[in-house]
C-alpha atoms as a PDB file:
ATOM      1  CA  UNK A   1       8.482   1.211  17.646  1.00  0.00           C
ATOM      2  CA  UNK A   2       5.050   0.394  19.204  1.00  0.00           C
ATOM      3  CA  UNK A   3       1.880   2.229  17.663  1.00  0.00           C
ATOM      4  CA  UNK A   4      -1.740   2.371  19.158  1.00  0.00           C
ATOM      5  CA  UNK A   5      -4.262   2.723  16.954  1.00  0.00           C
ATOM      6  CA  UNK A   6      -7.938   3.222  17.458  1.00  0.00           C
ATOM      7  CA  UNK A   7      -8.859  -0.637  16.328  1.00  0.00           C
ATOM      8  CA  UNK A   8      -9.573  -3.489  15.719  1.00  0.00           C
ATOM      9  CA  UNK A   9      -8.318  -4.178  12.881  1.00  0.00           C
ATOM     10  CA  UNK A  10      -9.135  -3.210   9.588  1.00  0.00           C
ATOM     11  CA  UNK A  11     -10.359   0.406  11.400  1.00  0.00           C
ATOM     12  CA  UNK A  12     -10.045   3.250   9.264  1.00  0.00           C
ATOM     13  CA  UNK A  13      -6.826   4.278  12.014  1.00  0.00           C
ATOM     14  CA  UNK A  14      -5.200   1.374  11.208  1.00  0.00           C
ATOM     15  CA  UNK A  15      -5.503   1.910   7.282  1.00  0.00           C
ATOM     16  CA  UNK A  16      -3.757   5.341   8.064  1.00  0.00           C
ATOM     17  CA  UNK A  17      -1.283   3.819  10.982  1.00  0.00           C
ATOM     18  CA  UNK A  18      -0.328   1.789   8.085  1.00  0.00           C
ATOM     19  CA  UNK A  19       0.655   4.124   5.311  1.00  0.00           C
ATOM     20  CA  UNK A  20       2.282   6.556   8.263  1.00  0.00           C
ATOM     21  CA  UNK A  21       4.472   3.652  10.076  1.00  0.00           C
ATOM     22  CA  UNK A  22       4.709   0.788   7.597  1.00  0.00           C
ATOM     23  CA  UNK A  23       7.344  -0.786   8.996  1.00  0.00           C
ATOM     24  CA  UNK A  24       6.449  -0.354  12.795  1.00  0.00           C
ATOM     25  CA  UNK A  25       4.239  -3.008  15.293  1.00  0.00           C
ATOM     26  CA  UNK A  26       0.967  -1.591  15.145  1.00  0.00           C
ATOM     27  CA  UNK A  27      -1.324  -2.336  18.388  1.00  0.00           C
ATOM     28  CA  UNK A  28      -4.961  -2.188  18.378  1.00  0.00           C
ATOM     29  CA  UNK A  29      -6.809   0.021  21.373  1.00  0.00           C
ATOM     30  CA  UNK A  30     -10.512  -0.146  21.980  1.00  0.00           C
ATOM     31  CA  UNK A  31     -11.329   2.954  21.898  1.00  0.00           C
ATOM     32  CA  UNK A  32      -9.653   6.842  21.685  1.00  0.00           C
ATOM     33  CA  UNK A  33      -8.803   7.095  24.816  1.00  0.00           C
ATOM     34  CA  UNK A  34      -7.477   3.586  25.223  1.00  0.00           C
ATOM     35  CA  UNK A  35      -4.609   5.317  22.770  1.00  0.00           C
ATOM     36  CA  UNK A  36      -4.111   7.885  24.992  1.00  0.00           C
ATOM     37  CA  UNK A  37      -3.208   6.357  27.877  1.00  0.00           C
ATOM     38  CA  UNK A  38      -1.304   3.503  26.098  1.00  0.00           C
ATOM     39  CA  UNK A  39       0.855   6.149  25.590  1.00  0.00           C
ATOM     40  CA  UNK A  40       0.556   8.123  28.653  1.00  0.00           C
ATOM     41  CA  UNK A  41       1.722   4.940  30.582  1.00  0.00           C
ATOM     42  CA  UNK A  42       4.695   4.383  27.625  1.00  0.00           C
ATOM     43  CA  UNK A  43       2.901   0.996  26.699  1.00  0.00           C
ATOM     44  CA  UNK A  44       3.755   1.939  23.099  1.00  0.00           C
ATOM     45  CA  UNK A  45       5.654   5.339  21.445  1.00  0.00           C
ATOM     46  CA  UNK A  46       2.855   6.376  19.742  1.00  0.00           C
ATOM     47  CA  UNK A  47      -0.489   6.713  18.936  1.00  0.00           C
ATOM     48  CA  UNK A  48      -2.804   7.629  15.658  1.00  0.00           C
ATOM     49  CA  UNK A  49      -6.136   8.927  16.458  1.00  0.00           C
ATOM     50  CA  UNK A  50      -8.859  10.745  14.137  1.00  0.00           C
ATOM     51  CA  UNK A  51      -9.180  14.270  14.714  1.00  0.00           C
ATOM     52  CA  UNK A  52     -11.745  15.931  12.347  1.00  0.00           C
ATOM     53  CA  UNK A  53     -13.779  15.209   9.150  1.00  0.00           C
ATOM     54  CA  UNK A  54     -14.472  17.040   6.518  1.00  0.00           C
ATOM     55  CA  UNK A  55     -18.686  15.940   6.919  1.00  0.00           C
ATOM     56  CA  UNK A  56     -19.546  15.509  10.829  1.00  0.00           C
ATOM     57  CA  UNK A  57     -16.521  18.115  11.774  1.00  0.00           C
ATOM     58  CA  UNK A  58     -14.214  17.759  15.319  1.00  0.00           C
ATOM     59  CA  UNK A  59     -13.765  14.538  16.812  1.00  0.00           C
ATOM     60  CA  UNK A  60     -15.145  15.842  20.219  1.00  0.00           C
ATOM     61  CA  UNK A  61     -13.048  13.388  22.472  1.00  0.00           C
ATOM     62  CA  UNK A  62      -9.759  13.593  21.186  1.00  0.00           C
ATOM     63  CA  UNK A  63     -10.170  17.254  22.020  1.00  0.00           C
ATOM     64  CA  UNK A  64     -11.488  16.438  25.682  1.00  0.00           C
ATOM     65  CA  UNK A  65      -8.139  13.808  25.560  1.00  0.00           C
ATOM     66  CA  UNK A  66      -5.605  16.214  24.391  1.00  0.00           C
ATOM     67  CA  UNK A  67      -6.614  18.729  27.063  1.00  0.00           C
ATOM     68  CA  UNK A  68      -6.789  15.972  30.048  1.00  0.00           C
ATOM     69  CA  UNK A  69      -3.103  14.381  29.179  1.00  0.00           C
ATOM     70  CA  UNK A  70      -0.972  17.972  29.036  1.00  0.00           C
ATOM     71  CA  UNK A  71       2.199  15.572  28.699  1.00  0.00           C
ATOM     72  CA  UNK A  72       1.185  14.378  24.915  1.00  0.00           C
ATOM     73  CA  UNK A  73       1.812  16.519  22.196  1.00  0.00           C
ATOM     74  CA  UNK A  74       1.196  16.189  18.586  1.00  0.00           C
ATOM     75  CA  UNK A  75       3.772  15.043  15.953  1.00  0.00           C
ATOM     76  CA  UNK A  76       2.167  14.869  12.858  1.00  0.00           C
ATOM     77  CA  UNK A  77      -1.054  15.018  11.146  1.00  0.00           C
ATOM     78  CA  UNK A  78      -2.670  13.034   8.103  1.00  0.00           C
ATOM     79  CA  UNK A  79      -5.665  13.608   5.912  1.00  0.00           C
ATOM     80  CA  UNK A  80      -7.242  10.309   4.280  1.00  0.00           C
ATOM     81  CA  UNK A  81     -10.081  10.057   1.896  1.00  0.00           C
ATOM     82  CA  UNK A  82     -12.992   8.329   3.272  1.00  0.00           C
ATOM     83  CA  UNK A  83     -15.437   5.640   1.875  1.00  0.00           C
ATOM     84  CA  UNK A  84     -18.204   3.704   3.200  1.00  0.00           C
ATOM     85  CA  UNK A  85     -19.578   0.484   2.369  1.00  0.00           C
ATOM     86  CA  UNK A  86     -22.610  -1.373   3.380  1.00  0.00           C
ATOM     87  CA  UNK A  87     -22.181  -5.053   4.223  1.00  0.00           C
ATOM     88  CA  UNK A  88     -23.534  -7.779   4.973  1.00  0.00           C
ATOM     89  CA  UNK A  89     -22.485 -11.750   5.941  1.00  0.00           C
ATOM     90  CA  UNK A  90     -22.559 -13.861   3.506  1.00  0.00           C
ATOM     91  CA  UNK A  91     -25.190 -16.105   4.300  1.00  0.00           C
ATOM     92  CA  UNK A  92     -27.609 -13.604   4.469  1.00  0.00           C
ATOM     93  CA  UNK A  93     -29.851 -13.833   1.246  1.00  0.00           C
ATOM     94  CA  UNK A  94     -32.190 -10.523   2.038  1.00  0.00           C
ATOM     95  CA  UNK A  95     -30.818  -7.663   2.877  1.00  0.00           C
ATOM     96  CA  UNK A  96     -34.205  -5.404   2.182  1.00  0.00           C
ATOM     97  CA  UNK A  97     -34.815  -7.582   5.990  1.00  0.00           C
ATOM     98  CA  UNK A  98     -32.601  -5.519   7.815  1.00  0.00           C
ATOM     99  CA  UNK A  99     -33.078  -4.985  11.423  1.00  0.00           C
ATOM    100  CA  UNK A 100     -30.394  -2.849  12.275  1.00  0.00           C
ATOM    101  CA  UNK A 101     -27.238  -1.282  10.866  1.00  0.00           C
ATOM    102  CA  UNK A 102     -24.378  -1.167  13.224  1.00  0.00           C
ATOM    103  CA  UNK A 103     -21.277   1.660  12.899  1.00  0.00           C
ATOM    104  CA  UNK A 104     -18.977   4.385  14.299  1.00  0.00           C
ATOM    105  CA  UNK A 105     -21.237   7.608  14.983  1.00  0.00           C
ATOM    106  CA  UNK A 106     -19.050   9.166  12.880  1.00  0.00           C
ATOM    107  CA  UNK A 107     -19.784   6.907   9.724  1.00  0.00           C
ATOM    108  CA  UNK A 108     -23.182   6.521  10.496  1.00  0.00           C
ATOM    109  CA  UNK A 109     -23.628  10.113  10.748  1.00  0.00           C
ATOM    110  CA  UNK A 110     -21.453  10.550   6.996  1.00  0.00           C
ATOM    111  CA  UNK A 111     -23.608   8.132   5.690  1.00  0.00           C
ATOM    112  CA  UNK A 112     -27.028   9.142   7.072  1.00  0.00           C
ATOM    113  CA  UNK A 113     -29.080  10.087   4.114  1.00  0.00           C
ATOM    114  CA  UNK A 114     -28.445   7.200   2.179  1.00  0.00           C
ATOM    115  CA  UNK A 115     -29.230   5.017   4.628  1.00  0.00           C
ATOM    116  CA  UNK A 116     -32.144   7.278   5.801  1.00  0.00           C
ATOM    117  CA  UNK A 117     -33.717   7.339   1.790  1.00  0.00           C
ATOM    118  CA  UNK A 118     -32.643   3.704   1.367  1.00  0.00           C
ATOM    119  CA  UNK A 119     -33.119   1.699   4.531  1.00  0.00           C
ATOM    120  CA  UNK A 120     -35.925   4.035   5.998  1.00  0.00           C
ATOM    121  CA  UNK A 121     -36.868   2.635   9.168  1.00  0.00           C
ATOM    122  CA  UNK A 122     -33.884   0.592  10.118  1.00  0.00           C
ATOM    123  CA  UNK A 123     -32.495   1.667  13.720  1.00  0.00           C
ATOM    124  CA  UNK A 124     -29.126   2.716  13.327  1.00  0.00           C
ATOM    125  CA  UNK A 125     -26.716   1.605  16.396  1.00  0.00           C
ATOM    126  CA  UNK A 126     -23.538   3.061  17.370  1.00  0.00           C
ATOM    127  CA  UNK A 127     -20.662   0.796  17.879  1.00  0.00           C
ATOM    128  CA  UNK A 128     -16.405   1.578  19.162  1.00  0.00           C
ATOM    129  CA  UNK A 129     -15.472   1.680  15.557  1.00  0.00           C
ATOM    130  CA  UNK A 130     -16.410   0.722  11.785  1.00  0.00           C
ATOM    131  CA  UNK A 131     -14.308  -2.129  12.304  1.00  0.00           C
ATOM    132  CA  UNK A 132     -15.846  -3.429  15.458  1.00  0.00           C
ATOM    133  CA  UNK A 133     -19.250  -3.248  13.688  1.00  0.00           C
ATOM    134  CA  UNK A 134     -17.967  -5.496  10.747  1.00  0.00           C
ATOM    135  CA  UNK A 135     -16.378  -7.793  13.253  1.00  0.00           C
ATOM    136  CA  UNK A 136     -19.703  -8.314  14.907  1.00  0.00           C
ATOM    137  CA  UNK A 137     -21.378  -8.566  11.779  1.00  0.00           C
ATOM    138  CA  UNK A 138     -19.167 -11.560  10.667  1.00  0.00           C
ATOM    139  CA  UNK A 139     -19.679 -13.180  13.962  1.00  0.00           C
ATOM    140  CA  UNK A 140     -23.548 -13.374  14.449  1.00  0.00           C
ATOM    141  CA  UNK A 141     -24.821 -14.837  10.596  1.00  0.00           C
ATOM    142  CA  UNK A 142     -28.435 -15.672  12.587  1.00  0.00           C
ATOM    143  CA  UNK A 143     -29.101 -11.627  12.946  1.00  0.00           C
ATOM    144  CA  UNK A 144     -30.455  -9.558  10.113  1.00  0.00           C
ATOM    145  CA  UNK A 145     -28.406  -7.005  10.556  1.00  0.00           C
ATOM    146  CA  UNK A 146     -25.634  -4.782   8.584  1.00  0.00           C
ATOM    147  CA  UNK A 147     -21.886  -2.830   9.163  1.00  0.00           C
ATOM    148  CA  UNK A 148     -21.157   0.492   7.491  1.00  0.00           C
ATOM    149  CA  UNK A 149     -16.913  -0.072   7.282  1.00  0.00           C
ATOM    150  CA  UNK A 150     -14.299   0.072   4.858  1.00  0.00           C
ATOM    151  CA  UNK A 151     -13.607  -2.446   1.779  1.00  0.00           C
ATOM    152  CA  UNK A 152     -10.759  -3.580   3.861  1.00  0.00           C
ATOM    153  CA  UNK A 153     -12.609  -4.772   6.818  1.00  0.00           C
ATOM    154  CA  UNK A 154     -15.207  -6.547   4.687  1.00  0.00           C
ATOM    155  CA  UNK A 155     -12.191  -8.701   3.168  1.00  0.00           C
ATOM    156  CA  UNK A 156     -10.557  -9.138   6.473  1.00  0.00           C
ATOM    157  CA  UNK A 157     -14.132 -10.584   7.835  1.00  0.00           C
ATOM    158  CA  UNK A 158     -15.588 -12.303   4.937  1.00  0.00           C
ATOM    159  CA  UNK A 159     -17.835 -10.046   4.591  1.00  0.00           C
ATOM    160  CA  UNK A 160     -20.253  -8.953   1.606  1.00  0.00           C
ATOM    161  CA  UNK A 161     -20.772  -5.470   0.414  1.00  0.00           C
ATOM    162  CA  UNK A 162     -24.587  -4.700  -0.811  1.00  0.00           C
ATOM    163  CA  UNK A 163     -23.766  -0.860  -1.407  1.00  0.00           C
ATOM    164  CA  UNK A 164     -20.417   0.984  -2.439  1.00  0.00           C
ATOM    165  CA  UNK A 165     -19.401   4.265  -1.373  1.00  0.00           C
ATOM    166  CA  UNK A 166     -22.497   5.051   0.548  1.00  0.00           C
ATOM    167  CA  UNK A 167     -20.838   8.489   2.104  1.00  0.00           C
ATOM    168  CA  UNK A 168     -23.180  11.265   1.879  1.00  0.00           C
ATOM    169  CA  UNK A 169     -20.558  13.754   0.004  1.00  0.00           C
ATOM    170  CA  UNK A 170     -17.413  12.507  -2.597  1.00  0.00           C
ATOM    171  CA  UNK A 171     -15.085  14.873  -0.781  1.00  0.00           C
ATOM    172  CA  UNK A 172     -14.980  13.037   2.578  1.00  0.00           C
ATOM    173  CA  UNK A 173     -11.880  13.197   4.469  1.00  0.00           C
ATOM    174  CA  UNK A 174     -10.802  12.452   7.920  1.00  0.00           C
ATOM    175  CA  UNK A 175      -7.635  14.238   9.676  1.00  0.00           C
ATOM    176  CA  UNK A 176      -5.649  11.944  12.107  1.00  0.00           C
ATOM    177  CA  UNK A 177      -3.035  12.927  14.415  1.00  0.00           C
ATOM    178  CA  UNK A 178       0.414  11.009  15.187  1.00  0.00           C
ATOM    179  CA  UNK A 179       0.746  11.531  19.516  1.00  0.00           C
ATOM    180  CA  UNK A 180       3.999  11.274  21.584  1.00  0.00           C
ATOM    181  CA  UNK A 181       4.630  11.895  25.196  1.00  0.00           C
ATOM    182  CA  UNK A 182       8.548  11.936  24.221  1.00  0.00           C
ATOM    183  CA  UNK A 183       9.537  12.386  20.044  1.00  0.00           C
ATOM    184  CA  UNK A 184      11.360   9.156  18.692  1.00  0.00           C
ATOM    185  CA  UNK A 185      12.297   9.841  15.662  1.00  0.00           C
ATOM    186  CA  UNK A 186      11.173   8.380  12.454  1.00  0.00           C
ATOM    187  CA  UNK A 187      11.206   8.813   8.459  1.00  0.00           C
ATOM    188  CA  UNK A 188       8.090  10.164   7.258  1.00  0.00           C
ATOM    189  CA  UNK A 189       7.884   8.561   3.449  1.00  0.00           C
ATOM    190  CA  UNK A 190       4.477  10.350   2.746  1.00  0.00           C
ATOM    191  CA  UNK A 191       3.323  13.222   0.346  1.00  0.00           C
ATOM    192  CA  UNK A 192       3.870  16.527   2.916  1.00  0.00           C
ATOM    193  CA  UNK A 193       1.308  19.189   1.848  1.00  0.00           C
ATOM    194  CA  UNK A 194       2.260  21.711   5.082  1.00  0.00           C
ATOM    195  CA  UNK A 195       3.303  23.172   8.620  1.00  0.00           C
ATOM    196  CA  UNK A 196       1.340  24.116  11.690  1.00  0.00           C
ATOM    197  CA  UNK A 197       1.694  24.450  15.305  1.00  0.00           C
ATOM    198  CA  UNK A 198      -1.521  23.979  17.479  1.00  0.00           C
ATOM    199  CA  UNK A 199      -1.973  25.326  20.940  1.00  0.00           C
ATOM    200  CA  UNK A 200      -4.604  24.998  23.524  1.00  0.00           C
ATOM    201  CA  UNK A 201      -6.090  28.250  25.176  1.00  0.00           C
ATOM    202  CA  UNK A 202      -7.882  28.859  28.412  1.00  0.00           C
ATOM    203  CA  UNK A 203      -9.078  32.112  29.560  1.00  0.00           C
ATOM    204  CA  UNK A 204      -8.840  33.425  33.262  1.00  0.00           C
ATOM    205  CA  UNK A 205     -12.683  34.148  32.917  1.00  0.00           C
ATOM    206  CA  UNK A 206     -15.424  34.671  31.007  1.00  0.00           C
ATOM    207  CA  UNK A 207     -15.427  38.522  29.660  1.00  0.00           C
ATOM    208  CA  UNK A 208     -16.636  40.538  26.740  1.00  0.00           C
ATOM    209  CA  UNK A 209     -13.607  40.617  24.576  1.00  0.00           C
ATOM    210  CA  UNK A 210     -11.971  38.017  25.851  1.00  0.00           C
ATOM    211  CA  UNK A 211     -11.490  35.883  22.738  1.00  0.00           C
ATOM    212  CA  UNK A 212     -11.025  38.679  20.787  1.00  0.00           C
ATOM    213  CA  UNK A 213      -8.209  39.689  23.315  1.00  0.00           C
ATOM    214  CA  UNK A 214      -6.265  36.320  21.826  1.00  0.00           C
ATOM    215  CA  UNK A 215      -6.812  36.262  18.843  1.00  0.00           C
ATOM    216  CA  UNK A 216      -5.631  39.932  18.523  1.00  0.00           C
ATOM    217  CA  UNK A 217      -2.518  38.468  19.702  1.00  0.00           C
ATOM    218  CA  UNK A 218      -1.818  36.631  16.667  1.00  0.00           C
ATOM    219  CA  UNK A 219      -3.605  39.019  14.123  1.00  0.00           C
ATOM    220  CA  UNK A 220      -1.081  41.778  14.928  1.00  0.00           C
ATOM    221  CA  UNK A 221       1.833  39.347  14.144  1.00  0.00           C
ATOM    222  CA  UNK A 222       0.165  38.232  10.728  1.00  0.00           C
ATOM    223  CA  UNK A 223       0.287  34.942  12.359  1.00  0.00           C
ATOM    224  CA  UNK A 224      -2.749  32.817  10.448  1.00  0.00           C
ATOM    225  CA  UNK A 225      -5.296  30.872  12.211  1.00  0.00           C
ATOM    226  CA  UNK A 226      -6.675  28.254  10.348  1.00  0.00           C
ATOM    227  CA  UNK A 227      -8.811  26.366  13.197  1.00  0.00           C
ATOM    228  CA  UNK A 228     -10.234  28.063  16.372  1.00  0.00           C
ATOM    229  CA  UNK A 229     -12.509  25.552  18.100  1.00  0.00           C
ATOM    230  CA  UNK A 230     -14.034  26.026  21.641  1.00  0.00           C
ATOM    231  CA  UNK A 231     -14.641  22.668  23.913  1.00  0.00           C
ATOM    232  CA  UNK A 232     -16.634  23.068  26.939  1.00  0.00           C
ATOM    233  CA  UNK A 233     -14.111  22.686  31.161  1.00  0.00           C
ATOM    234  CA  UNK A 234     -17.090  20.883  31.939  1.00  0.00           C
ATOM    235  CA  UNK A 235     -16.857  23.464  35.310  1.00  0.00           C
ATOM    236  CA  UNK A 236     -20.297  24.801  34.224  1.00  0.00           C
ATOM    237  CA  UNK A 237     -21.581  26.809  31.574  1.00  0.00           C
ATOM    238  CA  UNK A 238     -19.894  29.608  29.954  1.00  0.00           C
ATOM    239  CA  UNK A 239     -16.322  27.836  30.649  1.00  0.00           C
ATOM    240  CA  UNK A 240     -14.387  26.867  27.915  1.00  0.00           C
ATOM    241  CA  UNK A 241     -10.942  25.682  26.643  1.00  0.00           C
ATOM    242  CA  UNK A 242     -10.036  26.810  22.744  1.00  0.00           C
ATOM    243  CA  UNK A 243      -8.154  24.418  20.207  1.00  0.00           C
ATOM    244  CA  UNK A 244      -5.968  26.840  17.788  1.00  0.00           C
ATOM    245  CA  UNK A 245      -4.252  25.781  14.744  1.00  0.00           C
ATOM    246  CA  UNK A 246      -1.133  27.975  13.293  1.00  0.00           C
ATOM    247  CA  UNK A 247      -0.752  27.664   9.744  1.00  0.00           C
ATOM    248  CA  UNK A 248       2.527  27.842   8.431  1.00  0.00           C
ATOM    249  CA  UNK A 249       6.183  26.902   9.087  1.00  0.00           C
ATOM    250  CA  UNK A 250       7.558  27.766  12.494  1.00  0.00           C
ATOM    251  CA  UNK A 251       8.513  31.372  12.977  1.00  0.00           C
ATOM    252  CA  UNK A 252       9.523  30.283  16.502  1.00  0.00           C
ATOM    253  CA  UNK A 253      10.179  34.201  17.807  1.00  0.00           C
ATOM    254  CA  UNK A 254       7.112  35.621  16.815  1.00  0.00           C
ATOM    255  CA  UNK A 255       5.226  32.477  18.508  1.00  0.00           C
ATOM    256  CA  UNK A 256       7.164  32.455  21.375  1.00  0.00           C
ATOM    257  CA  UNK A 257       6.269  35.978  22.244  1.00  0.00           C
ATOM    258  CA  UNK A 258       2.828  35.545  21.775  1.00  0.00           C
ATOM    259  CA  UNK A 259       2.810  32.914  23.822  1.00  0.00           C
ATOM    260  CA  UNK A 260       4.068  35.222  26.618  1.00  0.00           C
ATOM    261  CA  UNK A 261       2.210  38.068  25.392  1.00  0.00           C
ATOM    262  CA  UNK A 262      -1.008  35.970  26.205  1.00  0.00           C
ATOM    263  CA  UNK A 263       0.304  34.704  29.728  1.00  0.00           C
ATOM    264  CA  UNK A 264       0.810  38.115  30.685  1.00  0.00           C
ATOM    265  CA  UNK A 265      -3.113  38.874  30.293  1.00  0.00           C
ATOM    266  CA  UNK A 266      -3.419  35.734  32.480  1.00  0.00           C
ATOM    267  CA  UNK A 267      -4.586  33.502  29.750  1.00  0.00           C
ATOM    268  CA  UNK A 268      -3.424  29.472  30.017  1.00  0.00           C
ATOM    269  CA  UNK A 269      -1.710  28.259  26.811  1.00  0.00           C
ATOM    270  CA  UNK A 270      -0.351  24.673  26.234  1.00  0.00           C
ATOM    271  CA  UNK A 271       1.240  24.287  23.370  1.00  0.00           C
ATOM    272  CA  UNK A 272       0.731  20.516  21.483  1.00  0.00           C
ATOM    273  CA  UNK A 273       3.783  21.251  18.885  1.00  0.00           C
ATOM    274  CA  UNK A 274       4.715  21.774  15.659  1.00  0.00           C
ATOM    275  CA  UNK A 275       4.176  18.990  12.671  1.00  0.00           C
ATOM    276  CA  UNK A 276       4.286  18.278   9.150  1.00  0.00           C
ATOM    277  CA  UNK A 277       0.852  17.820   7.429  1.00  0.00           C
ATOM    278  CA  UNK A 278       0.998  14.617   4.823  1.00  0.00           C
ATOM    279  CA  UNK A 279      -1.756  13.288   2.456  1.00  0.00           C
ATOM    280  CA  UNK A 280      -2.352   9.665   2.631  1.00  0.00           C
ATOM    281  CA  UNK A 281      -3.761   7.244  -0.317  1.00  0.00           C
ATOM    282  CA  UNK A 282      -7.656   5.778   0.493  1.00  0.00           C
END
């Protein structure tokens, strides 16, 4: 099989692509939704892409993604334990010099008060991905400047690291999501922890109750919600679309029928599937 992965390489994706498909060809995308419409046009059977973590929270665009391309669904999910490390290249002799640390929002934003109490100062610039920051790192030695990445990428890049583990908490994870536009099967050989089903929800119109309406739905069913996230339609304010996680093995009756319980009050609901939850090694 082929496998997008939100690259380049040595990307955090690509250190969970690994452990999920280790025997599979793994194919770099530039960004999130590169993946998506690799798949979308069936340039590869799959894609990993980060979802959430456990610091900085929903991965906004994956959302946005999942809602845009109704023909993907979800297959699994992962959780990997994150760490940050500060590097430099190698022929840079001062790194109290800096002039700018480059990074993924994301790890920039998971590793902001270190950098804020120990490089006070130096501008902090977003890049497509930790990995992408190294890369650029090991390609410009002239600039004074620094990559916030993983161990991996400063190997892969010759890279040196000044400061380990800079992340701002120890329990930093990151959830990343296996996507499919048709299910080829394959042998999950990872630690599986639990079940969900996720579902996206739109509602006919902006109302008191509304929400409450849905989730009432579920509540009556002792069905257990363990994410409810809203995204903005981007229609104007007030209109939103709701990401809903299902925890639990699949008690396909009672979800079934409140899936048409909620159609019936005119509310939209695409269902993204049910998968396995695995825990992955750092």
């Amino acid at each position: 099989m082929k496998i997008a992965f939100l690259g380049p390489h040595a990307s955090f994706t690509q250190l969970a692509a690994t452990q999920i498909f280790p025997d599979q060809q793994l194919i770099p995308q530039f960004s999130i939704l590169d993946c998506f419409l690799a798949v979308k046009s069936n340039l590869v059977d799959k894609a990993v892409i980060p979802l959430e973590n456990s610091i900085e929270g929903t991965v906004s665009m994956t959302l946005d993604y999942l809602y845009d391309t109704p023909q993907l669904t979800i297959e699994a999910e992962a959780i990997m334990p994150i760490a940050h490390q500060l590097m430099i290249h190698p022929l840079q002799h001062n790194h109290n010099t800096l002039e700018k640390i480059y990074s993924h929002p994301q790890a920039l934003a998971q590793s902001f008060h270190f950098l804020n109490t120990n490089y006070a100062g130096t501008p902090l610039q977003d890049y497509a991905s930790t990995a992408a920051a190294a890369k650029k790192v090991s390609e410009t030695p002239e600039q004074k400047i620094a990559a916030v990445a993983n161990s991996f990428a400063a190997k892969l890049y010759g890279l040196k690291i000044i400061n380990h583990n800079i992340q701002d908490f120890e329990q930093n994870h990151t959830r990343f999501i296996v996507i499919s536009k048709k299910k080829v099967k394959w042998n999950a050989v990872l630690k599986k922890v639990g079940e969900k089903t996720s579902i996206l929800v739109t509602l006919p119109e902006d109302y008191a109750g509304g929400l409450h309406q849905v989730l009432s739905v579920f509540a009556w069913r002792k069905l257990n919600l363990s994410k409810i996230e809203s995204r903005t339609l981007k229609k104007g304010l007030g209109k939103y679309f709701f990401f809903i996680n299902i925890d639990g093995p699949q008690r396909e009756v009672l979800i079934k029928n409140s899936f048409e319980e909620l159609k019936s009050i005119g509310v939209d609901v695409k269902p993204l599937g049910h998968y396995a939850e695995y825990i992955l090694e750092s």
